[in-house]
Protein backbone atom coordinates (compact mmCIF):
# COMPACT_ATOMS: atom_id res chain seq x y z
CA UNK A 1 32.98 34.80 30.31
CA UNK A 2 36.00 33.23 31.49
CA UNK A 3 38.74 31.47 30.01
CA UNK A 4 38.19 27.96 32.04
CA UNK A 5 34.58 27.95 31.15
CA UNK A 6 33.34 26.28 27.51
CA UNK A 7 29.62 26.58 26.24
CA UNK A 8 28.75 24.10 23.64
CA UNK A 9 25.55 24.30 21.95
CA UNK A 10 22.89 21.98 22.46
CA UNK A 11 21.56 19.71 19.50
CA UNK A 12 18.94 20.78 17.68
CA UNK A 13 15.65 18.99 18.99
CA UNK A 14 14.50 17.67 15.77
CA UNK A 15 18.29 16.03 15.59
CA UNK A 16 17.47 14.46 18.73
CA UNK A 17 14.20 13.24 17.97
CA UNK A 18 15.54 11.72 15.03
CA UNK A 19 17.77 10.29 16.78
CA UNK A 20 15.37 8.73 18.96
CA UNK A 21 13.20 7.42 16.44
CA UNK A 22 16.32 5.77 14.56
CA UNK A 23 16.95 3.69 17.30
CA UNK A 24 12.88 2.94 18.19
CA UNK A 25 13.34 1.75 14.41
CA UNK A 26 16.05 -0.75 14.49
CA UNK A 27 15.05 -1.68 18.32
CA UNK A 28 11.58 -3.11 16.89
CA UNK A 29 12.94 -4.38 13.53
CA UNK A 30 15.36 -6.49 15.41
CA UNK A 31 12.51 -8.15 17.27
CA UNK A 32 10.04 -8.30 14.32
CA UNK A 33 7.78 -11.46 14.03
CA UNK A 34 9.19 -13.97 10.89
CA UNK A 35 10.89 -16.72 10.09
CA UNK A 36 14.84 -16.39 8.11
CA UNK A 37 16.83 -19.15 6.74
CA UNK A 38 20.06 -18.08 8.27
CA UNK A 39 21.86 -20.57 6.17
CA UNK A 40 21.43 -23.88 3.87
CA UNK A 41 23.52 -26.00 1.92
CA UNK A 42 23.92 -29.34 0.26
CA UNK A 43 26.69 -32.12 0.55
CA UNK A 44 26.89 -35.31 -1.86
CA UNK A 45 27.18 -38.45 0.60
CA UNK A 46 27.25 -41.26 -1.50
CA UNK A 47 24.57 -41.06 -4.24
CA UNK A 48 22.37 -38.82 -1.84
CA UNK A 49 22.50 -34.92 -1.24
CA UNK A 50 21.52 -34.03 2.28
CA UNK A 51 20.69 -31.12 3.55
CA UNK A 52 22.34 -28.96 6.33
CA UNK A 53 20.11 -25.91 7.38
CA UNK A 54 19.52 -23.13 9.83
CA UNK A 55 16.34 -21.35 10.34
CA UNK A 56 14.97 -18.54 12.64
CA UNK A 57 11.85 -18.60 13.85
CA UNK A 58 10.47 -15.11 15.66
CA UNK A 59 6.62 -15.88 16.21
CA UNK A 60 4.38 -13.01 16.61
CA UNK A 61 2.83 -11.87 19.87
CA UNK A 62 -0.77 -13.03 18.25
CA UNK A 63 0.59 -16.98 17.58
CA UNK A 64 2.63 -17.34 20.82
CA UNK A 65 -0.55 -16.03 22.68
CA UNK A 66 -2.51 -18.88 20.77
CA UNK A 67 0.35 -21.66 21.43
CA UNK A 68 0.48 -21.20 24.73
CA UNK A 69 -3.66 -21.41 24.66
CA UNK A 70 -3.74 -24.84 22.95
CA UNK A 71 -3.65 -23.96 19.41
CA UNK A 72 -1.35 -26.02 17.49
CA UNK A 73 0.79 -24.13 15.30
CA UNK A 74 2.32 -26.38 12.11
CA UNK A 75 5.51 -24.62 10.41
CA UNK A 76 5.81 -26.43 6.84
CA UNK A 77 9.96 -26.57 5.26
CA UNK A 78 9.19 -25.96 1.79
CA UNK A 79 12.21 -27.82 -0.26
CA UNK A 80 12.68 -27.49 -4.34
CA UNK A 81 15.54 -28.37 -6.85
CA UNK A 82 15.32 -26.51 -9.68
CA UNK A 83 16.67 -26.52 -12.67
CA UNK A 84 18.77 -23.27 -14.38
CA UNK A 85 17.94 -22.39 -17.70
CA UNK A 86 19.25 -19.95 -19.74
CA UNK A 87 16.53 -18.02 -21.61
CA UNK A 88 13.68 -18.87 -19.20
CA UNK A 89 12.98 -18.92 -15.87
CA UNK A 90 14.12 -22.24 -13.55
CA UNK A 91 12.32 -25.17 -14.13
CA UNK A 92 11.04 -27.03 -10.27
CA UNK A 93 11.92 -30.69 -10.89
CA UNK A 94 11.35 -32.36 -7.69
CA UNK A 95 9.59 -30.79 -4.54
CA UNK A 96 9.03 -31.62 -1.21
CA UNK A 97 7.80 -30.57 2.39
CA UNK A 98 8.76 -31.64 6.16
CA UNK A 99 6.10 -30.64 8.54
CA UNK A 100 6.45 -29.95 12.22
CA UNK A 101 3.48 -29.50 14.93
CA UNK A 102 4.09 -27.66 17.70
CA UNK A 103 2.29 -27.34 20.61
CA UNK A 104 2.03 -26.38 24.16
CA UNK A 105 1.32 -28.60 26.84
CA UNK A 106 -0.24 -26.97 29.91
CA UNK A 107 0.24 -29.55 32.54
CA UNK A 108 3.38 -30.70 32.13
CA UNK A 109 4.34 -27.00 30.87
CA UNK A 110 6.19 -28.52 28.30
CA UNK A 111 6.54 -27.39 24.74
CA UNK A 112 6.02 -30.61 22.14
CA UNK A 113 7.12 -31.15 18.47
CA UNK A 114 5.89 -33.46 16.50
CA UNK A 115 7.74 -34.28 13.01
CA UNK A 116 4.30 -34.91 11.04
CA UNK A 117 6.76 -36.70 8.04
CA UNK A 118 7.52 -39.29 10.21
CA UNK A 119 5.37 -39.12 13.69
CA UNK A 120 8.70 -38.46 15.95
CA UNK A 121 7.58 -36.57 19.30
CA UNK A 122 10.04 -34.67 21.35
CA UNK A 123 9.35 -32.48 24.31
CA UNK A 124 11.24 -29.23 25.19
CA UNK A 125 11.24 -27.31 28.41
CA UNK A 126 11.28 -23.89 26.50
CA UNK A 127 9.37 -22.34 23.51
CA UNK A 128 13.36 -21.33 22.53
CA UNK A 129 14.55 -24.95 23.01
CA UNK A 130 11.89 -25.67 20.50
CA UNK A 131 12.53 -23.78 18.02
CA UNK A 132 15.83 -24.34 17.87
CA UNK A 133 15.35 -27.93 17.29
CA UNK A 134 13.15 -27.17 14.39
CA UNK A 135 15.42 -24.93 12.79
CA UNK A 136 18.38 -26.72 13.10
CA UNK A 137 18.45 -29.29 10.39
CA UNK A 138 21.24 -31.90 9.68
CA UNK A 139 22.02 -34.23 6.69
CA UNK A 140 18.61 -34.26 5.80
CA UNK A 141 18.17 -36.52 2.78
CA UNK A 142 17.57 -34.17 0.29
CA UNK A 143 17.94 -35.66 -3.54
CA UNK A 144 18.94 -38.88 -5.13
CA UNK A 145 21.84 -37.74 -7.47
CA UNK A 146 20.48 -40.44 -9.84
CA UNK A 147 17.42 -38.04 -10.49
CA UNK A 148 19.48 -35.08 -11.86
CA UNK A 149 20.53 -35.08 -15.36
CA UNK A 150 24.40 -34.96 -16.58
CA UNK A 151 25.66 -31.67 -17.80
CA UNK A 152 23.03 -29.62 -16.14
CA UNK A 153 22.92 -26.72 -13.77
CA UNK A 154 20.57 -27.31 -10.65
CA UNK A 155 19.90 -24.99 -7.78
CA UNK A 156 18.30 -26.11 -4.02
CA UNK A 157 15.71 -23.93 -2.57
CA UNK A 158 14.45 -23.95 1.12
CA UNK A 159 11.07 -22.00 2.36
CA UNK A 160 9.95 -22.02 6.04
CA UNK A 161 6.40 -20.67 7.13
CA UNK A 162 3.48 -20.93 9.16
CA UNK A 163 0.97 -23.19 7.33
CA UNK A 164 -2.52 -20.81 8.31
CA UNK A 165 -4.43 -23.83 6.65
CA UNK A 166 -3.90 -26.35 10.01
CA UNK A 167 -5.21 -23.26 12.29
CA UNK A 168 -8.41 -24.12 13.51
CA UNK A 169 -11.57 -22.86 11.40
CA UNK A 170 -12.17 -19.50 13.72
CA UNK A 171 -8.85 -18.16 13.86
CA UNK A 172 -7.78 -19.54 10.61
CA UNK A 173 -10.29 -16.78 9.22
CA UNK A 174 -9.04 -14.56 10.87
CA UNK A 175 -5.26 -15.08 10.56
CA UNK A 176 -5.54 -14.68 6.55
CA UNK A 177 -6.16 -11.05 7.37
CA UNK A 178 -3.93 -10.60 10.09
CA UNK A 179 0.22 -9.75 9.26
CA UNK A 180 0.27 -11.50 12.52
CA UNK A 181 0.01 -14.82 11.06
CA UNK A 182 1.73 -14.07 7.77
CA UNK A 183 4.68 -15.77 9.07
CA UNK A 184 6.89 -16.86 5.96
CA UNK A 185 11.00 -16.85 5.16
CA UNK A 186 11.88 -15.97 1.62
CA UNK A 187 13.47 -18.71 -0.28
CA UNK A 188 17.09 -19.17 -0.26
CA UNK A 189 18.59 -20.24 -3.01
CA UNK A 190 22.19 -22.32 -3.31
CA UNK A 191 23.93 -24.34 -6.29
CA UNK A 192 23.61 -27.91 -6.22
């Protein structure tokens, strides 16, 4: 051997399939269908809370294939304010949902969203325009303060997901078997 010359030996293979796998792993849970409320608080203007919110939406290959083939997909905002209390669980004292439709429009390859709440339509030239309108909510007008009582604790909670009740009747069976269509965020939680 000479003196110039180093040998290092290789990794193991199973290292290096390890390796491999760890990053096939994060690679495809970074891209994983399902919706995330990135963020959500509440601000007192006035005598009204309104909401400020930021939500994720990754569809699945399985609903973006059906959007794009005229299904209407319908994402509901669940929206609570509950009420803390100290030897059993949080009471829900007022609830209540916005609705969105969205929908792809083959001829003028357009992507549409309806607010169902109050019949606004907006077009989009991207699925990712889209969905960043829907999750991007500001000052929504959340709570009366008058209909929280003095000296207690109350928490906001915010749900998105795919409402599998407004798919039409053949896929709708299906999609309640399918993790395809079991597109929900958890709930995030946030002190009033």
């Amino acid at each position: 051997m000479s003196a110039g010359l180093l040998i290092r030996p290789c990794a193991p293979p199973l290292i290096v399939w390890l390796i491999a796998l760890l990053a096939l792993l994060s690679a495809s849970t970074a891209w994983a269908a399902g919706f995330e409320i990135i963020s959500a608080s509440t601000r007192l203007h006035g005598n009204v809370y309104r909401l400020n919110a930021q939500i994720e939406y990754r569809f699945s290959q399985a609903a973006v294939e059906a959007l794009k083939n005229g299904v209407p997909l319908t994402i509901e905002l669940e929206m609570q304010v509950r009420r803390q209390r100290a030897w059993v669980w949080s009471e829900t004292v007022y609830a209540l949902s916005q609705r969105f439709r969205l929908e792809y429009h083959t001829l003028s390859r357009q992507y549409l969203v309806t607010t169902l709440n109050s019949g606004e339509r907006r077009g989009f030239p991207s699925l990712s325009s889209a969905l960043q309108f829907m999750g991007r909510i500001t000052d929504f007008p959340f709570l009366d303060k008058g209909l929280l009582l003095p000296n207690q604790r109350y928490q906001g909670a915010l749900r998105a997901r795919l409402d599998v009740d407004a798919l039409p009747t053949p896929l709708r069976l299906f999609a309640y078997i399918s993790d395809d269509w079991r597109l929900a965020s958890a709930w995030r939680v946030w002190r009033l």
